[in-house]
N, C-alpha and C. Protein backbone atom coordinates (compact mmCIF):
# COMPACT_ATOMS: atom_id res chain seq x y z
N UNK A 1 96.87 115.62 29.89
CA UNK A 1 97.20 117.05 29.98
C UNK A 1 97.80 117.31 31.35
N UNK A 2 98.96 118.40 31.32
CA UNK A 2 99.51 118.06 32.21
C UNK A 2 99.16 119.16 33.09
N UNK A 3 98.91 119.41 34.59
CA UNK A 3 98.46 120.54 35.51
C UNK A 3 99.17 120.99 35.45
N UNK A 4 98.90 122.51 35.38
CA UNK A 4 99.88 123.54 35.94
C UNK A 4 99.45 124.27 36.98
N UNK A 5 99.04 123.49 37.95
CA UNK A 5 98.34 124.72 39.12
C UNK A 5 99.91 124.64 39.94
N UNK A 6 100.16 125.75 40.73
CA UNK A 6 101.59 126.07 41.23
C UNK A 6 100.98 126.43 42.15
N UNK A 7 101.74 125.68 43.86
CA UNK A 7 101.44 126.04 44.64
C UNK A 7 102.68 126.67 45.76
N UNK A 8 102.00 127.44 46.95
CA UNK A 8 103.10 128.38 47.84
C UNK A 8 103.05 127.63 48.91
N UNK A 9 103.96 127.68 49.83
CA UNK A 9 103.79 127.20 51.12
C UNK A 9 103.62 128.41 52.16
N UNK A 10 103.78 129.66 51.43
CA UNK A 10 103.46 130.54 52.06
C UNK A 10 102.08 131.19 52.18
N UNK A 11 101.70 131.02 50.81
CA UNK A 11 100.09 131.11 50.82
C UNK A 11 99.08 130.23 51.65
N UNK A 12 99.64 129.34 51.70
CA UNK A 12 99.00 128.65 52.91
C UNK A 12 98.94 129.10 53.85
N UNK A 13 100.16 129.68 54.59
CA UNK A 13 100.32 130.18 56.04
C UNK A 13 99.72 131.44 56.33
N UNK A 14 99.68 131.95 55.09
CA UNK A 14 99.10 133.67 55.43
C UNK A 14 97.48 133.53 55.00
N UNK A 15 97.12 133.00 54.31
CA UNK A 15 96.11 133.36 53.51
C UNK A 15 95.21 133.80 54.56
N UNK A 16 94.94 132.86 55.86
CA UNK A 16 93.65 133.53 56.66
C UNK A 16 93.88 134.63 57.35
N UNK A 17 95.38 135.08 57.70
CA UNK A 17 95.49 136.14 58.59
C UNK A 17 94.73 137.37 57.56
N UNK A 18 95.45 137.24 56.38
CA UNK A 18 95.22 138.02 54.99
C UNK A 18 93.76 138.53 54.71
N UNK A 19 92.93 136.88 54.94
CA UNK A 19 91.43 137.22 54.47
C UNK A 19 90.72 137.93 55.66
N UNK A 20 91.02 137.87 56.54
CA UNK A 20 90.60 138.61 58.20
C UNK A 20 90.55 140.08 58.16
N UNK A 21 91.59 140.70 57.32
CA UNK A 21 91.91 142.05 57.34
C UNK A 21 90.96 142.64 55.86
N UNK A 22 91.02 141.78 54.70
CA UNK A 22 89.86 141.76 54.03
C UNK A 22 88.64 141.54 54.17
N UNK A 23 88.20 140.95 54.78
CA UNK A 23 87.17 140.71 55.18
C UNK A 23 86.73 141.90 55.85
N UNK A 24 87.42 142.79 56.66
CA UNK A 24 86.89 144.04 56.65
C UNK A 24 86.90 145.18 56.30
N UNK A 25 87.51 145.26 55.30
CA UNK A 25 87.64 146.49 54.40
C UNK A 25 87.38 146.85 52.99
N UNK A 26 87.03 145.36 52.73
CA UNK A 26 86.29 145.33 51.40
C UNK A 26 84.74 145.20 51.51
N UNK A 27 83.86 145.65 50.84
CA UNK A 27 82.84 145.84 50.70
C UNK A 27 81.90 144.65 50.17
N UNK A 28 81.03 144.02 50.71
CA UNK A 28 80.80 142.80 50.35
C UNK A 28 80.47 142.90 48.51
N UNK A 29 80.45 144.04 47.90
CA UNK A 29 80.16 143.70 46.57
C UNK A 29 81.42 144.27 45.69
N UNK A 30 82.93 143.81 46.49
CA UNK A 30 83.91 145.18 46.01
C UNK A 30 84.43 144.05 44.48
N UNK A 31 84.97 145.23 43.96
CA UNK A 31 85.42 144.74 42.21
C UNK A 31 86.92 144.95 43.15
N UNK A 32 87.59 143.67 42.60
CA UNK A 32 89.50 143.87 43.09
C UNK A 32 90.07 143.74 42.24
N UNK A 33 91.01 144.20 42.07
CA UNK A 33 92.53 143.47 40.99
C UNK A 33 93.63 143.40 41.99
N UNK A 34 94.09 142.42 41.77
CA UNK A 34 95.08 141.61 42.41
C UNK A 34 96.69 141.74 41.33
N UNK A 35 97.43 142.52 42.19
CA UNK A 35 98.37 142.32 41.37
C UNK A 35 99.30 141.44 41.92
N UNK A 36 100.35 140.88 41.04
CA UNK A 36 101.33 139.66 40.76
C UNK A 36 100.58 138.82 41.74
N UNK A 37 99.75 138.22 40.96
CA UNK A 37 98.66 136.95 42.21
C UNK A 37 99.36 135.90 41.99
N UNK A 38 101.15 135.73 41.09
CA UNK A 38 101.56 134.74 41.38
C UNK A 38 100.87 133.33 41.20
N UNK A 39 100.92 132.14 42.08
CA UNK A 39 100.29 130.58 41.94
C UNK A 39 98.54 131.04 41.68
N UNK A 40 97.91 131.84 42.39
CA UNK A 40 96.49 132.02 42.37
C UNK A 40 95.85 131.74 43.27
N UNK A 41 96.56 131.20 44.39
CA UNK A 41 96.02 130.26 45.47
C UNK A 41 95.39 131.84 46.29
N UNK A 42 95.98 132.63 46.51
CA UNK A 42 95.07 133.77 47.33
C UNK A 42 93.87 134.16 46.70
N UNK A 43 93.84 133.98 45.27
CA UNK A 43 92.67 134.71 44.58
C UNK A 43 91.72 133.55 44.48
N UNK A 44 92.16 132.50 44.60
CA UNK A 44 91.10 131.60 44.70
C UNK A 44 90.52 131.53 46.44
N UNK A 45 91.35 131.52 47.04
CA UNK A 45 91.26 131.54 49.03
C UNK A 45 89.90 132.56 49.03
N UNK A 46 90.36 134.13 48.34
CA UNK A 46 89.53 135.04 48.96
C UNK A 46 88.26 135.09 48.16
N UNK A 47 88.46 134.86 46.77
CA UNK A 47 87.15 134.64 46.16
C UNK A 47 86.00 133.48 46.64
N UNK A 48 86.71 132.52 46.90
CA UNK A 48 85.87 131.49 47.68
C UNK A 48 85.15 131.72 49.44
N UNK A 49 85.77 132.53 49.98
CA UNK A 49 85.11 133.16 50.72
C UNK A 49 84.50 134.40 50.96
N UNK A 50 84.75 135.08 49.89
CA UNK A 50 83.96 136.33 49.92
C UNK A 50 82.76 136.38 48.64
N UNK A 51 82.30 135.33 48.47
CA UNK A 51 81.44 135.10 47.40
C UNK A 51 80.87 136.58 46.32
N UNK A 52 80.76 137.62 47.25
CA UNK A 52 79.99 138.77 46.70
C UNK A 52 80.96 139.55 46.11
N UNK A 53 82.31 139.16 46.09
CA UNK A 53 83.22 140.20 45.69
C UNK A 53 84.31 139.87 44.60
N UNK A 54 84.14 140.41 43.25
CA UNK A 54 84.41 139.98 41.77
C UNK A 54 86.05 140.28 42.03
N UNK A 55 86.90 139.15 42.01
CA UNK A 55 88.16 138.95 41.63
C UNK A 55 89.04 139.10 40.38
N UNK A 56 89.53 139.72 40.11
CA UNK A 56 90.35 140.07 38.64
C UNK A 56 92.17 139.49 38.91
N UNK A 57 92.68 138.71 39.19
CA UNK A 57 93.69 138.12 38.92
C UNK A 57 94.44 139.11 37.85
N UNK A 58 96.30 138.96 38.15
CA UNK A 58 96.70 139.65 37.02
C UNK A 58 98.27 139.13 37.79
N UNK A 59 99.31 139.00 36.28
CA UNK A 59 100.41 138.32 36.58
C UNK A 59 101.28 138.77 35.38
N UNK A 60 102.36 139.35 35.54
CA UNK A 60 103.39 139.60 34.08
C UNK A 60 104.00 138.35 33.76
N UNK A 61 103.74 137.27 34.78
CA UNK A 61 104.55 136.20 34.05
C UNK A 61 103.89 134.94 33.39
N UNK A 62 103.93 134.29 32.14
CA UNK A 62 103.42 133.61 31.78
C UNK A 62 103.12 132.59 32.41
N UNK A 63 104.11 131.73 32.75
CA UNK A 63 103.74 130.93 33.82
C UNK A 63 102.71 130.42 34.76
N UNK A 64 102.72 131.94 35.82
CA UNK A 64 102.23 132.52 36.73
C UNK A 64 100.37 132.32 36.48
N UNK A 65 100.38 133.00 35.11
CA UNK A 65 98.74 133.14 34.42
C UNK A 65 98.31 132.04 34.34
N UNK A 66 99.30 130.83 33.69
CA UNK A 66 99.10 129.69 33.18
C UNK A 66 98.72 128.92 34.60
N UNK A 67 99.27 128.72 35.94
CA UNK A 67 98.80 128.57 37.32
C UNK A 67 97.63 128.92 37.44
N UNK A 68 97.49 130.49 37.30
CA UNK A 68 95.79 130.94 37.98
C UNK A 68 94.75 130.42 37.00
N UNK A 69 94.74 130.19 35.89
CA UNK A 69 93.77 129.80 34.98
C UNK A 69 93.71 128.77 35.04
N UNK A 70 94.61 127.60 35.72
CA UNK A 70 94.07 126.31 36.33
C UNK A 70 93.92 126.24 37.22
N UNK A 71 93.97 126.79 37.97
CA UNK A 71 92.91 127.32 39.70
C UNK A 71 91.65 127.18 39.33
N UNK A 72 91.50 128.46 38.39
CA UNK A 72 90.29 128.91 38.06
C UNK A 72 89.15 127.75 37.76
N UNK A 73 90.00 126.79 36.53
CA UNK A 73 89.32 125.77 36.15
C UNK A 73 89.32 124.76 37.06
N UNK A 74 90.19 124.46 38.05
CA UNK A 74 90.02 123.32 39.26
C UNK A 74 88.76 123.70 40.05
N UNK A 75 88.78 124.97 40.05
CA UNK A 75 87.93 125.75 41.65
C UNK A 75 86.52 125.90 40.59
N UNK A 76 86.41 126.55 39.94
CA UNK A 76 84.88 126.61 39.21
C UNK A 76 84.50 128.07 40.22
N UNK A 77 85.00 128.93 40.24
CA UNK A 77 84.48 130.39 40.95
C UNK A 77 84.17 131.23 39.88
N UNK A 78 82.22 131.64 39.76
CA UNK A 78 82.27 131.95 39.03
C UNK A 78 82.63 133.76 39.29
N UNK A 79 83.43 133.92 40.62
CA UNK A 79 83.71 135.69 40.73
C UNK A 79 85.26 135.48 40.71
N UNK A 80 85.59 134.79 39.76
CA UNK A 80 87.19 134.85 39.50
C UNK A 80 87.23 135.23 37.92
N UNK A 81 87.63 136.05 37.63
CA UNK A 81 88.07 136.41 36.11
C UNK A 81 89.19 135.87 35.27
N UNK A 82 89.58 135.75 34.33
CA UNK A 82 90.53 135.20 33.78
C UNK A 82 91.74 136.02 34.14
N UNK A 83 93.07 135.64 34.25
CA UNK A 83 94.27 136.19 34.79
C UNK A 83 94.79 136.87 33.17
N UNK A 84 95.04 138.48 33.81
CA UNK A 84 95.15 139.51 32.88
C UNK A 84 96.87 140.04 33.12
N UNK A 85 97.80 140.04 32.23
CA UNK A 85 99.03 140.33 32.11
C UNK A 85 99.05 141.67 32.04
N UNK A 86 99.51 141.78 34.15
CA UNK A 86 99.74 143.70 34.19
C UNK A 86 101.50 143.27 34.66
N UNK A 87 102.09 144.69 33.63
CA UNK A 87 103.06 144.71 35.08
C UNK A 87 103.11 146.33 35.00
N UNK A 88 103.10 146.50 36.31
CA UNK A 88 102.99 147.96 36.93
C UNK A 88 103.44 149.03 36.65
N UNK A 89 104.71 148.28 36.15
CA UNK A 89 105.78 149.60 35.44
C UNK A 89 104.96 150.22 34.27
N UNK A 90 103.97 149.50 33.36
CA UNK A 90 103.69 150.59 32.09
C UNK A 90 102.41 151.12 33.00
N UNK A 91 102.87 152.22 31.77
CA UNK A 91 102.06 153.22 31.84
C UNK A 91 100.03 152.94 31.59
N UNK A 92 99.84 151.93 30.59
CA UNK A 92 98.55 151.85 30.86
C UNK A 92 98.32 150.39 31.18
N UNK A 93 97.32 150.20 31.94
CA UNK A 93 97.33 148.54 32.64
C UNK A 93 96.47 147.91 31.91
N UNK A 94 95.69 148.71 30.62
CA UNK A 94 94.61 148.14 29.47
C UNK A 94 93.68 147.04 30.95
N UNK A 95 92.88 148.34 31.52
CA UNK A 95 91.43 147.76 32.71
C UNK A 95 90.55 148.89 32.71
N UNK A 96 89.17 148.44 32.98
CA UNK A 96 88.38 149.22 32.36
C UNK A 96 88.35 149.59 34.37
N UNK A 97 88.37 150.97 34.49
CA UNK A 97 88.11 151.44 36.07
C UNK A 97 86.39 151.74 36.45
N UNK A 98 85.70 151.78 37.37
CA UNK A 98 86.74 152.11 38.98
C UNK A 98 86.83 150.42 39.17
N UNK A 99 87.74 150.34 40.41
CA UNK A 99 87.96 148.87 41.06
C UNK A 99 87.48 149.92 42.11
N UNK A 100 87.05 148.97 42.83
CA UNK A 100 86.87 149.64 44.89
C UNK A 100 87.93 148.80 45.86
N UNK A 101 89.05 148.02 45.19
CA UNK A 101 90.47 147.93 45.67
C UNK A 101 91.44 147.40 44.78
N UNK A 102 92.78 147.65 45.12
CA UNK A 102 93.76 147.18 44.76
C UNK A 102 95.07 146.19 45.34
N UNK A 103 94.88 144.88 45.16
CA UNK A 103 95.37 143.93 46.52
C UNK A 103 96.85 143.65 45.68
N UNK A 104 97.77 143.77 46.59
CA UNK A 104 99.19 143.24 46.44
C UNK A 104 99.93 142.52 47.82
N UNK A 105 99.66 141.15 47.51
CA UNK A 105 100.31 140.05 48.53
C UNK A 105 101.94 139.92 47.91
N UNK A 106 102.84 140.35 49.41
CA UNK A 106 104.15 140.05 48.69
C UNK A 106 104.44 140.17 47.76
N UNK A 107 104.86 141.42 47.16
CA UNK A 107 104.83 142.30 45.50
C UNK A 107 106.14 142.87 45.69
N UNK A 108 106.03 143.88 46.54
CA UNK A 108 106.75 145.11 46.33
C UNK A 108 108.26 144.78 46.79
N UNK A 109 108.36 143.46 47.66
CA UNK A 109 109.82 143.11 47.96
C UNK A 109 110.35 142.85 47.05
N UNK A 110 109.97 141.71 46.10
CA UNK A 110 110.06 140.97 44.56
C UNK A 110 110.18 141.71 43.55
N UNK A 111 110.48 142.78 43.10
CA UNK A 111 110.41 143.98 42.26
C UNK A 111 111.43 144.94 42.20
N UNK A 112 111.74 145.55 41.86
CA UNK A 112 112.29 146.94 41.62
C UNK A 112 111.65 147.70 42.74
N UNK A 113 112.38 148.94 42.99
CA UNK A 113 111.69 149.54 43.53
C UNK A 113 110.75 150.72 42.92
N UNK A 114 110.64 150.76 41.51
CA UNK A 114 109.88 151.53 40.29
C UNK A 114 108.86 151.10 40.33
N UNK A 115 108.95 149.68 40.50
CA UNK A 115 107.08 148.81 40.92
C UNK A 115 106.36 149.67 41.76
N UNK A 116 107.11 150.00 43.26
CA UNK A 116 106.13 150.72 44.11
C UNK A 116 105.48 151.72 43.62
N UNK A 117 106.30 152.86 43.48
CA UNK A 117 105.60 153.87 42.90
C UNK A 117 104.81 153.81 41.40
N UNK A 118 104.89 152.61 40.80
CA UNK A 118 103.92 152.56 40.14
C UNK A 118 103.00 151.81 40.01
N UNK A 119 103.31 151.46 41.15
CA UNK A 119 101.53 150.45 41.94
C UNK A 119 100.78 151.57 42.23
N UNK A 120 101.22 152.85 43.06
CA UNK A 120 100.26 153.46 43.77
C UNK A 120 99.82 154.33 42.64
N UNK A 121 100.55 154.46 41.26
CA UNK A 121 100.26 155.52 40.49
C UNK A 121 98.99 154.91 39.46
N UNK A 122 98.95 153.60 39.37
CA UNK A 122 98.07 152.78 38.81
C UNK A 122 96.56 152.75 39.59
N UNK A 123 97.00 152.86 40.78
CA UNK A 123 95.71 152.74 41.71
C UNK A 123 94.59 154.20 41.72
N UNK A 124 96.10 155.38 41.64
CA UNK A 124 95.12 156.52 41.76
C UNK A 124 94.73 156.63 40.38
N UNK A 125 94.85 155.64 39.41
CA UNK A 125 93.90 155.80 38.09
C UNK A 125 92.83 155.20 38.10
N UNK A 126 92.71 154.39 38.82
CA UNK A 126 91.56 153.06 38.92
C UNK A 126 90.87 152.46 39.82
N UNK A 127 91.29 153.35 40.66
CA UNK A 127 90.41 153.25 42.03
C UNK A 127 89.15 154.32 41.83
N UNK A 128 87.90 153.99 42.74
CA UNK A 128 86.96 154.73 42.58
C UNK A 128 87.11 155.54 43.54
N UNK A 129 85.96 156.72 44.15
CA UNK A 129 86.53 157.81 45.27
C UNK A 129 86.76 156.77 46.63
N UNK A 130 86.25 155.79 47.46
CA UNK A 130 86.50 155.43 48.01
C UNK A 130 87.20 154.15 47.77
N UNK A 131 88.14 153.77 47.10
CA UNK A 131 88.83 152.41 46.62
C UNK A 131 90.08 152.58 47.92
N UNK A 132 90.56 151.36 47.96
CA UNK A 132 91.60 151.59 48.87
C UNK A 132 92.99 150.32 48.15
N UNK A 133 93.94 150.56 48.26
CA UNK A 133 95.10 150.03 48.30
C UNK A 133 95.55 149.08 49.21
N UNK A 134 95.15 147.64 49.20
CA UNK A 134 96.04 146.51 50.04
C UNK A 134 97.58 146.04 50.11
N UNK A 135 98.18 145.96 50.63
CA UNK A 135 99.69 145.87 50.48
C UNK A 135 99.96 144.70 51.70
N UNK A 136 100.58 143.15 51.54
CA UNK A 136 101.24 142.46 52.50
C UNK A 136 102.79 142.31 52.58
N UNK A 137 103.13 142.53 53.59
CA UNK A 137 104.39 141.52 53.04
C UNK A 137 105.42 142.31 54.34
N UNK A 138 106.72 142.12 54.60
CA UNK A 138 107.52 142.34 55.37
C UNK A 138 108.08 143.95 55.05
N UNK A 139 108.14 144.66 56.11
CA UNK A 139 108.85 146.23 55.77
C UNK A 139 109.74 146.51 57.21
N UNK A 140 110.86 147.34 56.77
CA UNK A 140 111.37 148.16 57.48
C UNK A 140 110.60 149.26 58.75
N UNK A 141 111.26 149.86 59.44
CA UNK A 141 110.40 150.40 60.11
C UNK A 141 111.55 151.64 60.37
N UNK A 142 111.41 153.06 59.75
CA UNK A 142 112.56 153.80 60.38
C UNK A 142 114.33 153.31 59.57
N UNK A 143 114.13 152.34 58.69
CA UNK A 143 115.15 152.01 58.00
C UNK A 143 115.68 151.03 58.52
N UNK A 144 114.84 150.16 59.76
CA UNK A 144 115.89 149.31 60.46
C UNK A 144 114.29 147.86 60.23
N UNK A 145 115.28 146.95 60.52
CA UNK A 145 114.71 145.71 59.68
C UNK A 145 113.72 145.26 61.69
N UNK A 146 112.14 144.66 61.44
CA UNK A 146 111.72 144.59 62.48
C UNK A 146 111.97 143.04 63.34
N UNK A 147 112.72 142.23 62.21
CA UNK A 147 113.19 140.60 63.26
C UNK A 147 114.43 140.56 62.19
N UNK A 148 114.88 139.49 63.00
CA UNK A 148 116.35 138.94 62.10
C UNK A 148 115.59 138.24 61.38
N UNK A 149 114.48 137.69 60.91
CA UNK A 149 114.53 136.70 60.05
C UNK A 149 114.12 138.06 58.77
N UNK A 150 113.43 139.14 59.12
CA UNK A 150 113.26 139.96 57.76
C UNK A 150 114.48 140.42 57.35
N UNK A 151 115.69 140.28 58.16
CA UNK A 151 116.87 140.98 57.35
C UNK A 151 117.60 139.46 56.64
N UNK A 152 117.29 138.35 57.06
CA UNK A 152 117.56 137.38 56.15
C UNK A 152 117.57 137.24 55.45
N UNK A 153 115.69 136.92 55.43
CA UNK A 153 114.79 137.30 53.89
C UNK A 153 115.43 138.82 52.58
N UNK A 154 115.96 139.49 53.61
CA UNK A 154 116.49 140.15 52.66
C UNK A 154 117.78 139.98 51.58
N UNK A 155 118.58 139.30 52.65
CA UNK A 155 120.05 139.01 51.87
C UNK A 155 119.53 137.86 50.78
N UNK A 156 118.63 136.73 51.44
CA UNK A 156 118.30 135.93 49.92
C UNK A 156 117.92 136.55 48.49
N UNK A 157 116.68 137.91 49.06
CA UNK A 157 116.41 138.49 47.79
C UNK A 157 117.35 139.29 47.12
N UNK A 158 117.88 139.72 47.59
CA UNK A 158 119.29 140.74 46.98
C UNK A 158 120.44 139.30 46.42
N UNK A 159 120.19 138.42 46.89
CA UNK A 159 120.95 137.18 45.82
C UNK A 159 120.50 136.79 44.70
N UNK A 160 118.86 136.91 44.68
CA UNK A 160 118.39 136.82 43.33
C UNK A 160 118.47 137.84 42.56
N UNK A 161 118.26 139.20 42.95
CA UNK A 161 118.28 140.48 42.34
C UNK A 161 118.38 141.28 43.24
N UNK A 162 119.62 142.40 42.92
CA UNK A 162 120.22 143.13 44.13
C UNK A 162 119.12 144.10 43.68
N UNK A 163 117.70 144.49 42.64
CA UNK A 163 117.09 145.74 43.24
C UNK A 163 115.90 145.13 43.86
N UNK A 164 115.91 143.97 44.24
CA UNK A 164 114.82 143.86 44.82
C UNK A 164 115.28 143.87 46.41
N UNK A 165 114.34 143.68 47.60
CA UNK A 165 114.81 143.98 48.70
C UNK A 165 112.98 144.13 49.91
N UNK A 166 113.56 144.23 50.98
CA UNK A 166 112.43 144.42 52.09
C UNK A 166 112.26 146.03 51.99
N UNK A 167 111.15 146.59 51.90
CA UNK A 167 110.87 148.33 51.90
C UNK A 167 110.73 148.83 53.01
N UNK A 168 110.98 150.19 52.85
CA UNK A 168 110.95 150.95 54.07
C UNK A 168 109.82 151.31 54.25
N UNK A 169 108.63 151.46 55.33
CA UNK A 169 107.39 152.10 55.30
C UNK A 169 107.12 153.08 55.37
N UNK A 170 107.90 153.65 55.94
CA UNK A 170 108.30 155.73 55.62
C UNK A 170 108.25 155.86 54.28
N UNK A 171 109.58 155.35 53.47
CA UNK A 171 109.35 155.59 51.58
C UNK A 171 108.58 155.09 51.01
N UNK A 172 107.38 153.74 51.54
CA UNK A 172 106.36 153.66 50.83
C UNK A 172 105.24 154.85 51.17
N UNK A 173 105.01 154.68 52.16
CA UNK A 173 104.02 155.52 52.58
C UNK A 173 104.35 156.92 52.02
N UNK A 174 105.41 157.48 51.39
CA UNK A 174 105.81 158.71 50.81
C UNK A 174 105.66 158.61 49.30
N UNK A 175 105.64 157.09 48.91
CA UNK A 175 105.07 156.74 47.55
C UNK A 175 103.76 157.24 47.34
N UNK A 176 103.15 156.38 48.18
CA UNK A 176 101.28 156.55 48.17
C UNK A 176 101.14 157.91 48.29
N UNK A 177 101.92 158.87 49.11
CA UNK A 177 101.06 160.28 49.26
C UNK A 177 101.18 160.97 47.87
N UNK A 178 102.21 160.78 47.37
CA UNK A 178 103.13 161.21 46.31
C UNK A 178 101.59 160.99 45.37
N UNK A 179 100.72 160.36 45.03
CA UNK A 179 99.78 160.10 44.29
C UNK A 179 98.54 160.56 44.82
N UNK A 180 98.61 160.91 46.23
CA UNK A 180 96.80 161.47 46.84
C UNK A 180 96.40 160.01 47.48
N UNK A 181 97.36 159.12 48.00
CA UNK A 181 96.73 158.16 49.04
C UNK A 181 97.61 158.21 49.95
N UNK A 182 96.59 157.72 51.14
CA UNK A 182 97.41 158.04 52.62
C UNK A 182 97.38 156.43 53.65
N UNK A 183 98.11 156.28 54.13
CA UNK A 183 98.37 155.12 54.96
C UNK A 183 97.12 155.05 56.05
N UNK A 184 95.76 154.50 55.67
CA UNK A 184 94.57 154.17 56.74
C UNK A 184 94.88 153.46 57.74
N UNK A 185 95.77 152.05 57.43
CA UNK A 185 95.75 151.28 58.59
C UNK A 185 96.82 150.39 58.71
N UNK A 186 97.85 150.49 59.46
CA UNK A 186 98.65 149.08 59.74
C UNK A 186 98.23 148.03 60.60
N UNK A 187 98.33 146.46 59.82
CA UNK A 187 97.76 145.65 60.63
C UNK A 187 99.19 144.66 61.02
N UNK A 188 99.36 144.03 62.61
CA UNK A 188 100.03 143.43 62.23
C UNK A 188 100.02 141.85 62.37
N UNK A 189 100.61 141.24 61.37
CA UNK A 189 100.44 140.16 61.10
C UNK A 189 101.21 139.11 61.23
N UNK A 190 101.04 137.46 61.35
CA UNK A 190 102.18 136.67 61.39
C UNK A 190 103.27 136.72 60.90
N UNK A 191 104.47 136.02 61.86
CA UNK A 191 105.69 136.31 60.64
C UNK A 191 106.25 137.44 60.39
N UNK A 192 106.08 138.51 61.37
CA UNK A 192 106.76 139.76 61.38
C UNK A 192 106.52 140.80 60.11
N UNK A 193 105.39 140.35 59.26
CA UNK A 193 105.03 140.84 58.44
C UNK A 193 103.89 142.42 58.79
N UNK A 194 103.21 142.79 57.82
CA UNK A 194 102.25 143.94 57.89
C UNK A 194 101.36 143.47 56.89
N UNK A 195 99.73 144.24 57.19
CA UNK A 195 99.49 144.59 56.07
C UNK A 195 98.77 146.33 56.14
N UNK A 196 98.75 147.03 54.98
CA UNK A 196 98.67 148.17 54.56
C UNK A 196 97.68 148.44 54.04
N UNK A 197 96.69 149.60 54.72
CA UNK A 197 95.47 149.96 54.17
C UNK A 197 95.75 151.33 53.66
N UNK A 198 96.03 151.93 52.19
CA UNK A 198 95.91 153.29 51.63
C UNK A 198 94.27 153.33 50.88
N UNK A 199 94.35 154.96 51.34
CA UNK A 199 92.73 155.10 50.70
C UNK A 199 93.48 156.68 50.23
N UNK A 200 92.21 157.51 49.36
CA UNK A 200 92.56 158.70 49.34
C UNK A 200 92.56 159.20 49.97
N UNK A 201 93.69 160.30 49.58
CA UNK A 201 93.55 161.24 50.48
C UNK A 201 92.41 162.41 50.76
């Protein structure tokens, strides 16, 4: 039988800056869903170190699922759930709520920009009163790109798909309010990246 575990070279590099900023804002008994968890390697990283905190994996691409569900079975975690086919754009994500977060590693570049606003519109369905919104990945600042290598990263993604792209944090953060969540915390992280703490407002 042949493996399908799929691995990142980027998940490697981020994962601990990633789990550092989790590690304090999740609640040692928090319920997560993870959207586009992609290879699985983060949902296995953070579940394996946060033992107390139930992981829900979720991926629109077959593939992708087919990766995390041999994580799952390599790693033996029993706070990893089976990988559940969301993609953000519909309207119902068929999950039973509250979560007490919602984690998106490198999502919102990879996407449309219809994903964003309907990440945060998903969250204010399924988040509990204190749930909060995780967000990683590279953004604009003021409309202007914060290193040359994020405006790189950009021209590659606009070669794969011109609506995908690096976001602005002004128009996200105008996403999230747009729903009743507000930007708690910017962290910043290796690689000229961020990550993003929304809670309610």
């Amino acid at each position: 039988m042949s493996d399908a575990r799929q691995s990142s070279p980027s998940a490697a590099r981020n994962r601990e800056p990633i789990l550092d900023v989790l590690r304090r804002v999740l609640g040692e008994r928090a319920r997560v869903l993870e959207i586009a968890s992609g290879t699985g390697e983060h949902a296995m990283h953070m579940a394996r170190a946060l033992p107390g905190v139930s992981w829900c994996p979720s991926d629109p691409d077959a593939s992708a699922r087919a990766s995390i569900e041999a994580w799952r079975a390599h790693e033996t975690l029993s706070n990893v759930a089976p990988p559940l086919a969301i993609d953000v754009r519909d309207g119902d994500w068929n999950v039973a709520p509250p979560f007490d977060a919602i984690v998106a590693i490198n999502m919102i570049h990879i996407a449309p920009w219809e994903a964003t606003p309907a990440l945060f519109a998903g969250a204010a369905r399924l988040l509990g009163p204190d749930g909060i919104v995780f967000l990683y990945g590279p953004y604009k600042r003021g409309g202007k790109h914060t290193a040359p290598s994020n405006e790189a990263f950009e021209g590659w993604l606009k070669q794969r798909d011109p609506r995908f792209g690096v976001r602005d944090l002004g128009e996200v953060e105008n996403a999230a309010q747009a729903r009743g969540l507000r930007l708690r915390e910017i962290a910043g992280m290796p690689a000229d990246n961020l990550s993003l703490v929304f809670a309610r407002a």
